[in-house]
N, C-alpha and C. Protein backbone atom coordinates (compact mmCIF):
# COMPACT_ATOMS: atom_id res chain seq x y z
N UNK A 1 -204.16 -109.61 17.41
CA UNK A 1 -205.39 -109.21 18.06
C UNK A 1 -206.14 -108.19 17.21
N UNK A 2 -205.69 -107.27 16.81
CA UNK A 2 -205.97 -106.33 15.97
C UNK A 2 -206.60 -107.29 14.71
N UNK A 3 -206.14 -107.70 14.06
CA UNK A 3 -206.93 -107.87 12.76
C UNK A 3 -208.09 -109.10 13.26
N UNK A 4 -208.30 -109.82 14.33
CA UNK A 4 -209.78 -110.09 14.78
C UNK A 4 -210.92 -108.68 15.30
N UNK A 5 -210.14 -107.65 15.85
CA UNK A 5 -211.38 -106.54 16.19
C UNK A 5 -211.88 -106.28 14.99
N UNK A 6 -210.72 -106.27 14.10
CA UNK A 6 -211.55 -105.55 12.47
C UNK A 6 -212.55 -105.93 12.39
N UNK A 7 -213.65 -107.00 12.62
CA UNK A 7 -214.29 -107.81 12.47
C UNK A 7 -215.20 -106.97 13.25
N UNK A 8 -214.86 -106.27 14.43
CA UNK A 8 -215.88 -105.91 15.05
C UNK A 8 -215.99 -104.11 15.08
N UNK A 9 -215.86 -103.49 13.79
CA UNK A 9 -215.67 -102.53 14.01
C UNK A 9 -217.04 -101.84 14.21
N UNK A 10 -216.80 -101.01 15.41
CA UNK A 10 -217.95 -100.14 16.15
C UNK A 10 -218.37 -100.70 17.05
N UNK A 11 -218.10 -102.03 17.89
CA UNK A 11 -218.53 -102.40 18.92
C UNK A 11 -218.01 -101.88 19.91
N UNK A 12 -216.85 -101.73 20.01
CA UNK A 12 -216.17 -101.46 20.99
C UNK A 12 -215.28 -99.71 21.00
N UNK A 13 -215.41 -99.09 22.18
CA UNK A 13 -214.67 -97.97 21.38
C UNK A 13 -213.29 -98.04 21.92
N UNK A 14 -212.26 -96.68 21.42
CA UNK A 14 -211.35 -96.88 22.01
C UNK A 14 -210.62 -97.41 23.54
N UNK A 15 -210.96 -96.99 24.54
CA UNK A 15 -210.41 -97.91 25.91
C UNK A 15 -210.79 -98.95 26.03
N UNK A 16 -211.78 -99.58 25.29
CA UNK A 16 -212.21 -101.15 25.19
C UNK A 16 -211.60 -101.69 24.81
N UNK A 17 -210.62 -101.14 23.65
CA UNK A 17 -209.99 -101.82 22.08
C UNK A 17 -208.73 -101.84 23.57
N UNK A 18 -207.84 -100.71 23.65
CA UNK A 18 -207.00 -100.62 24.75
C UNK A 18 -206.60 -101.45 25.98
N UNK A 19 -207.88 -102.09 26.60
CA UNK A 19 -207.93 -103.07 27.54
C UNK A 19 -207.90 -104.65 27.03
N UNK A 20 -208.98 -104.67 25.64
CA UNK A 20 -208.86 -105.58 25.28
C UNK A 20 -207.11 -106.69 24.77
N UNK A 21 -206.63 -105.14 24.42
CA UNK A 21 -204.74 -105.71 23.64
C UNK A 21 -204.19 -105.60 24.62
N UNK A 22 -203.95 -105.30 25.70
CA UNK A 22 -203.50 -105.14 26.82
C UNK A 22 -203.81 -106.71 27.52
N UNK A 23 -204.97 -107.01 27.93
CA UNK A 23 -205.61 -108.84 27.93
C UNK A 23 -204.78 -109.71 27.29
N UNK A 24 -204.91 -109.29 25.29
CA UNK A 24 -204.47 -110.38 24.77
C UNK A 24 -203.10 -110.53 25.16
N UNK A 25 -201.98 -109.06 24.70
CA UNK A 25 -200.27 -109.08 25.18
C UNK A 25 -200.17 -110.14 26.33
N UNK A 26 -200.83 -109.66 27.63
CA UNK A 26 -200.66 -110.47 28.55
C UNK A 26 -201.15 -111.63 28.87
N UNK A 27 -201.65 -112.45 28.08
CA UNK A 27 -202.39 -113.57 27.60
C UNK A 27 -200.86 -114.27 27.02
N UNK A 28 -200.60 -113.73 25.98
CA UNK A 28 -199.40 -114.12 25.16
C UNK A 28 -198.51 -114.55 25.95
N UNK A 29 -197.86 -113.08 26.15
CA UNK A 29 -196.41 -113.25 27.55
C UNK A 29 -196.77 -114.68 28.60
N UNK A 30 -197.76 -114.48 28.92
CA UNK A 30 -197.70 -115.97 29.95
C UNK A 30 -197.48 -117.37 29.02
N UNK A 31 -197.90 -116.84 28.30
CA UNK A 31 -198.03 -118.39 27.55
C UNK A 31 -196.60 -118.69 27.20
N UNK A 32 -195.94 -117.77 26.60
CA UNK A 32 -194.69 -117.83 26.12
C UNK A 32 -193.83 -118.06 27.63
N UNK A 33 -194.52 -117.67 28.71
CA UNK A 33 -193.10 -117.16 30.16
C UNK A 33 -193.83 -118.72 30.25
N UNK A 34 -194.74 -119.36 30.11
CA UNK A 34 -194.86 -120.99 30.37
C UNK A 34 -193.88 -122.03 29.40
N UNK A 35 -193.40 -121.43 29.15
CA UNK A 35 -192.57 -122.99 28.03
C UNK A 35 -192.70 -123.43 27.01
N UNK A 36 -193.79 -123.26 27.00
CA UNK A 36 -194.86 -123.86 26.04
C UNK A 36 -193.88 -123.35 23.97
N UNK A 37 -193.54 -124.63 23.75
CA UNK A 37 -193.29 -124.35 22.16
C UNK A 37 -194.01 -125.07 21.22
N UNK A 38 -194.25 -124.28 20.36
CA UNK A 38 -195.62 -124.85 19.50
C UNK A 38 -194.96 -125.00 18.14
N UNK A 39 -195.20 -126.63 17.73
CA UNK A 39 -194.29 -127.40 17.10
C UNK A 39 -194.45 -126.42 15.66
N UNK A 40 -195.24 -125.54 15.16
CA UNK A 40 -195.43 -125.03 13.94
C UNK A 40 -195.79 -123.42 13.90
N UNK A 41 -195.91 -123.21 13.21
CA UNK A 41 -196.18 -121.34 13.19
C UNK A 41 -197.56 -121.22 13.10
N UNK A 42 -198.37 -122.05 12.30
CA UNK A 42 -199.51 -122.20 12.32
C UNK A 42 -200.37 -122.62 13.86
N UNK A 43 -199.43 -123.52 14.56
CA UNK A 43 -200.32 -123.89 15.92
C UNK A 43 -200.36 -122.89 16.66
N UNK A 44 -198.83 -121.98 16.58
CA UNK A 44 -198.70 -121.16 17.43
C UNK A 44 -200.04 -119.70 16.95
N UNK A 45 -200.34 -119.57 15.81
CA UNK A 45 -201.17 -118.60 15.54
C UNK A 45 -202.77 -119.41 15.68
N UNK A 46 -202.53 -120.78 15.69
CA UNK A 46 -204.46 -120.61 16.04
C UNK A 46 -204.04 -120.92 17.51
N UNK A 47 -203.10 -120.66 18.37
CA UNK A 47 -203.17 -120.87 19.97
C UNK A 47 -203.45 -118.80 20.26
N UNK A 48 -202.15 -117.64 19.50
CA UNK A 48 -202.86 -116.51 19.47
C UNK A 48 -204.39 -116.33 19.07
N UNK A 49 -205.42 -116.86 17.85
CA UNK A 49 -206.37 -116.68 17.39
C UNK A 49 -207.67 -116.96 18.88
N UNK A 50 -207.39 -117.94 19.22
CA UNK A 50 -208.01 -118.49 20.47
C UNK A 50 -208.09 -117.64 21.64
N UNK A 51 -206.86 -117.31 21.82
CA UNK A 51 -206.54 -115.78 22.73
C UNK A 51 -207.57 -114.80 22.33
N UNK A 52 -207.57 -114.53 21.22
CA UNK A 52 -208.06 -113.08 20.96
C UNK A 52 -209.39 -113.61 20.77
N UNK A 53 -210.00 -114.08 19.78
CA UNK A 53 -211.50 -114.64 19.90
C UNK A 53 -212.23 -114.49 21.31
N UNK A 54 -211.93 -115.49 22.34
CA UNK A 54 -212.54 -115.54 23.46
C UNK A 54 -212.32 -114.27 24.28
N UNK A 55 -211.07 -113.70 23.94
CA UNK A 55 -211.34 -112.23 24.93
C UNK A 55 -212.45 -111.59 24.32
N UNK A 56 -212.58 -111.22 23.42
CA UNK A 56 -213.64 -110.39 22.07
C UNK A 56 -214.97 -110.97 22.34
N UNK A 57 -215.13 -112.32 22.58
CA UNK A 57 -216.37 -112.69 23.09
C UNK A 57 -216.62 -112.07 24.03
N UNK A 58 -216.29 -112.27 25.32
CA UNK A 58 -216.01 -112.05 26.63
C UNK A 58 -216.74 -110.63 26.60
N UNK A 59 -215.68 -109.50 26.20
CA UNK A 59 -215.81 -107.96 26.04
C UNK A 59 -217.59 -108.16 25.28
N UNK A 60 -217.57 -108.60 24.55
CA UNK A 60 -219.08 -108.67 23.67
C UNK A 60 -220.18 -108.33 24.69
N UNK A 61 -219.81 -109.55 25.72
CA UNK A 61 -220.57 -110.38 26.82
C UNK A 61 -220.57 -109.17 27.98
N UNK A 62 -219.80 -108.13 28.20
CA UNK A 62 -219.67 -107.34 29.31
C UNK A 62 -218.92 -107.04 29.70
N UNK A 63 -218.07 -107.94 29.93
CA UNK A 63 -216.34 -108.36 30.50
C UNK A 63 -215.58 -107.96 30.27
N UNK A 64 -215.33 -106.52 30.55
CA UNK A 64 -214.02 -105.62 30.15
C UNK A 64 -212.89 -105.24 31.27
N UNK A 65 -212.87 -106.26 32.34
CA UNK A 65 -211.48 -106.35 33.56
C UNK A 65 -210.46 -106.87 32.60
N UNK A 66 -209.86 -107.09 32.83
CA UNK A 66 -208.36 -106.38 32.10
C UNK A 66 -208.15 -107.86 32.24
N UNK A 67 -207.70 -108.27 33.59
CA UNK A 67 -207.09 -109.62 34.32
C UNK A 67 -208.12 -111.26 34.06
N UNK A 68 -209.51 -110.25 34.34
CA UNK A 68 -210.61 -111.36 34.22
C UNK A 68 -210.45 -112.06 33.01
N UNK A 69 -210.01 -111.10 31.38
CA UNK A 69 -210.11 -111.59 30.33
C UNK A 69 -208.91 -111.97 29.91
N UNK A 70 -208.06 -111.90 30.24
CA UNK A 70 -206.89 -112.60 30.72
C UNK A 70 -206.77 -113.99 31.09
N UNK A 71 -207.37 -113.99 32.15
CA UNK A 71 -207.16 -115.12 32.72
C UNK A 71 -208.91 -116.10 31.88
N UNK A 72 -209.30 -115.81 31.77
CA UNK A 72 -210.41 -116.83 30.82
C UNK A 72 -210.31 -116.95 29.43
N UNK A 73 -209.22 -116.35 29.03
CA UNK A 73 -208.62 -116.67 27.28
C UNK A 73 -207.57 -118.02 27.98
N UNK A 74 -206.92 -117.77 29.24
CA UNK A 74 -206.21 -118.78 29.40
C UNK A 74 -206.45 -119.88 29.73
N UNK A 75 -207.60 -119.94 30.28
CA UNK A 75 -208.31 -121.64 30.72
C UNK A 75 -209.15 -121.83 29.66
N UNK A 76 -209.02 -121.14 28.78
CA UNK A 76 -209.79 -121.60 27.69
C UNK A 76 -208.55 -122.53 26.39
N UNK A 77 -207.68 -121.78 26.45
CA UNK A 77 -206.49 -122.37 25.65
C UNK A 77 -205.60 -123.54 26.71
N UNK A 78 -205.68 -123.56 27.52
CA UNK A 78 -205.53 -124.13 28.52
C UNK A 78 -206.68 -126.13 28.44
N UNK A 79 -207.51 -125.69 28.49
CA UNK A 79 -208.34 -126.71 28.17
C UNK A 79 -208.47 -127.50 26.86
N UNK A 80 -208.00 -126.60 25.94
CA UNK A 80 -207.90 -127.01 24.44
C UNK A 80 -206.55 -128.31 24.80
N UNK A 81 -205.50 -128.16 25.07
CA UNK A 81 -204.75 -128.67 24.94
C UNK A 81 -203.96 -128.80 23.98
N UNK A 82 -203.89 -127.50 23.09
CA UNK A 82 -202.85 -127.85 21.98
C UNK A 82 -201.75 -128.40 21.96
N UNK A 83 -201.60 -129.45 21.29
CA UNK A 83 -200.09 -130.10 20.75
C UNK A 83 -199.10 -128.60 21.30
N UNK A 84 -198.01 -128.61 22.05
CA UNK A 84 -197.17 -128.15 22.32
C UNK A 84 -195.71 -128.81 23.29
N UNK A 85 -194.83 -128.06 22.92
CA UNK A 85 -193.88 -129.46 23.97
C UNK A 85 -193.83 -128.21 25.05
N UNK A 86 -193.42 -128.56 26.39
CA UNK A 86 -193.11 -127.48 27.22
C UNK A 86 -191.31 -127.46 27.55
């Protein structure tokens, strides 16, 4: 998550950055507490990249609830459907 904010440095200040990794962690953990194994290291990092992108949008957009961006990184990776076995 961190090396996508780099990208945005000065948008956001510290408790943004804070809420935002806090989103992605718990973005992650579900995904992982779902089953979900991702046949390569690479799928598994553009399924994290996807995570963090759309929260970072999101926050861009206004959206700094903790849960809200949470849960819309997940129907967003969710909808993708990456190749994964569960």
């Amino acid at each position: 998550m961190r090396e996508f904010l780099a990208e945005h440095l000065g948008v956001f200040d510290p408790e943004d950055i804070r809420i935002l990794v806090r989103a992605f962690d718990q973005a992650w953990e579900a995904v992982q507490a779902s089953g979900a194994v991702f046949e390569t290291k690479a799928k598994a990092d553009m399924a994290r990249a996807i995570l963090a992108k759309h929260i970072i949008a999101a926050a861009k957009e206004g959206e700094l609830d903790e849960e809200r961006l949470r849960d819309g990184a997940l129907v967003v990776l969710a909808h993708l459907n990456l190749p994964a076995t569960p």
